[in-house]
C-alpha atoms as a PDB file:
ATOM      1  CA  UNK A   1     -18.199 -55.831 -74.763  1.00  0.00           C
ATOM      2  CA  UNK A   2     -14.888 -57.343 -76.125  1.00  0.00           C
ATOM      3  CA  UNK A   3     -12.811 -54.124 -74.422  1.00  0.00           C
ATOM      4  CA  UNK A   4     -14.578 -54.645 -71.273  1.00  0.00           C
ATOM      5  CA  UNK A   5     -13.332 -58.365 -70.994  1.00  0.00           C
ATOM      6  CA  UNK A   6      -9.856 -57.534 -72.231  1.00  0.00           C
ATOM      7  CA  UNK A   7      -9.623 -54.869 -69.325  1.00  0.00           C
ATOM      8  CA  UNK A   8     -10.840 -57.763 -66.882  1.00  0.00           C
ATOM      9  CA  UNK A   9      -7.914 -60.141 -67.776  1.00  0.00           C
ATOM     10  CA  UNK A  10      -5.519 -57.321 -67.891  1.00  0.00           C
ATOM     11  CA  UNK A  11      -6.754 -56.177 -64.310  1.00  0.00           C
ATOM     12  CA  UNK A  12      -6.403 -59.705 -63.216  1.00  0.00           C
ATOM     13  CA  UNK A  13      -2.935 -60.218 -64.747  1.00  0.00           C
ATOM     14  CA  UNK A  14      -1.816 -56.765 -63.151  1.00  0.00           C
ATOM     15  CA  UNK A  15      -3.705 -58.016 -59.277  1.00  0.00           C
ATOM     16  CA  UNK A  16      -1.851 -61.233 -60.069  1.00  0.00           C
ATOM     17  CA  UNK A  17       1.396 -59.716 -60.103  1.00  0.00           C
ATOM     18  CA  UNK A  18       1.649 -57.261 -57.341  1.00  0.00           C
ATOM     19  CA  UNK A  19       0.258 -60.495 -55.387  1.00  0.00           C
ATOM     20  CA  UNK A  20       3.523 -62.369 -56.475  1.00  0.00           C
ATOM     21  CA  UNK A  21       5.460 -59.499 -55.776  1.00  0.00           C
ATOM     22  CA  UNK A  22       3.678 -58.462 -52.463  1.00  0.00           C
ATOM     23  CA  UNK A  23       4.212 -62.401 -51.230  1.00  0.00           C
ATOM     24  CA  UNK A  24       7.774 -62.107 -52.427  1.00  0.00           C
ATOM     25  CA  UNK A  25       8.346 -58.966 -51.060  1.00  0.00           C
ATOM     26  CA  UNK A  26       7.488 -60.229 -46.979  1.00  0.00           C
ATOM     27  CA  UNK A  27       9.732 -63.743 -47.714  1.00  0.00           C
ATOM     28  CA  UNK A  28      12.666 -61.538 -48.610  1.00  0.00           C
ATOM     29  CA  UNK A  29      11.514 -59.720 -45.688  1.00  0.00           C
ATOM     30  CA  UNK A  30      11.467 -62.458 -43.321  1.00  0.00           C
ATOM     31  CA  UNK A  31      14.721 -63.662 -44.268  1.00  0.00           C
ATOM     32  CA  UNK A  32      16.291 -60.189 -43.700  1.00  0.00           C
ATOM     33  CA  UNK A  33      14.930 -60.134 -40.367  1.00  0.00           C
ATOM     34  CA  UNK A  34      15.746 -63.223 -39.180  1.00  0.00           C
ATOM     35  CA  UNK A  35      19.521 -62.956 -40.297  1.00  0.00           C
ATOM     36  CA  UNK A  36      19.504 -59.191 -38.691  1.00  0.00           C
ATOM     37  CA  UNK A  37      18.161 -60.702 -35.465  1.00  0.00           C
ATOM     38  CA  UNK A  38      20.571 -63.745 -35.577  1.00  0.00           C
ATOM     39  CA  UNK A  39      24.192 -61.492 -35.953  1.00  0.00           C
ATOM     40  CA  UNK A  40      22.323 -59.316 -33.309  1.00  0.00           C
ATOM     41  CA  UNK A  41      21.921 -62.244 -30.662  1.00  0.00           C
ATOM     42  CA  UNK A  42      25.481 -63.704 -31.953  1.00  0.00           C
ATOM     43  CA  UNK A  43      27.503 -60.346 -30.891  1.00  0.00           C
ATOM     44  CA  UNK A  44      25.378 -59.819 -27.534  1.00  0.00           C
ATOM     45  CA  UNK A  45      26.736 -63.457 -27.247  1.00  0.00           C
ATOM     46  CA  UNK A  46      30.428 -62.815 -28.152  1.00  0.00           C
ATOM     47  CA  UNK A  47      30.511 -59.620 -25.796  1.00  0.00           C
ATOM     48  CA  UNK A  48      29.001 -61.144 -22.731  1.00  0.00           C
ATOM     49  CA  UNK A  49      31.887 -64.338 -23.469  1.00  0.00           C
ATOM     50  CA  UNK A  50      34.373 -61.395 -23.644  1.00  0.00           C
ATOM     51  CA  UNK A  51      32.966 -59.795 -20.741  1.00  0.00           C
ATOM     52  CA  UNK A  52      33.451 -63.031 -18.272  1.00  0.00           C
ATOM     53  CA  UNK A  53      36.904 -63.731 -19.961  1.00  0.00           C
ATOM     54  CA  UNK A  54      38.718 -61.255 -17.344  1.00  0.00           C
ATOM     55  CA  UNK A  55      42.287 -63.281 -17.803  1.00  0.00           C
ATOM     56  CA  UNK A  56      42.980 -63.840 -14.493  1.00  0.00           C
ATOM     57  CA  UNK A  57      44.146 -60.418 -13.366  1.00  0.00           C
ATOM     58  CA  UNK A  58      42.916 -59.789  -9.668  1.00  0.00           C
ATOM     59  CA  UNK A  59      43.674 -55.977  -8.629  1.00  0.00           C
ATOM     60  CA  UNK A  60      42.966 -55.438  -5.079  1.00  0.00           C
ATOM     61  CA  UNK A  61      43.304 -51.808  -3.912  1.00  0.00           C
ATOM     62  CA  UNK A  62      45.137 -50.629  -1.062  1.00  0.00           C
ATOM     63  CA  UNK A  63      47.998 -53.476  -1.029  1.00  0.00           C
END
């Protein structure tokens, strides 16, 4: 009866774990995203600024 117990509170020390590590796992996962998707909306940002930024050149064919 003792070695069934001990394999109880080792299963629950091993579910336990993978929980932390499961939780941890989609935080670090969150964070990645976010930053991805931040830099992602930051460079469609700086090209449409570039994009607008024409310099004041006007080229008007045929003169």
């Amino acid at each position: 009866m003792q070695l069934f117990f001990t394999f109880l509170q080792l299963s629950q020390l091993i579910f336990l774990l993978l929980l932390i590590a499961y939780a941890s796992f989609l935080v670090i996962s969150l964070v990645i995203g976010g930053v991805h998707l931040y830099e992602k909306r930051e460079h469609r940002s700086r090209l449409a600024t570039h994009a607008d930024d024409v310099g004041g050149v006007c080229y008007r064919p045929g003169l």
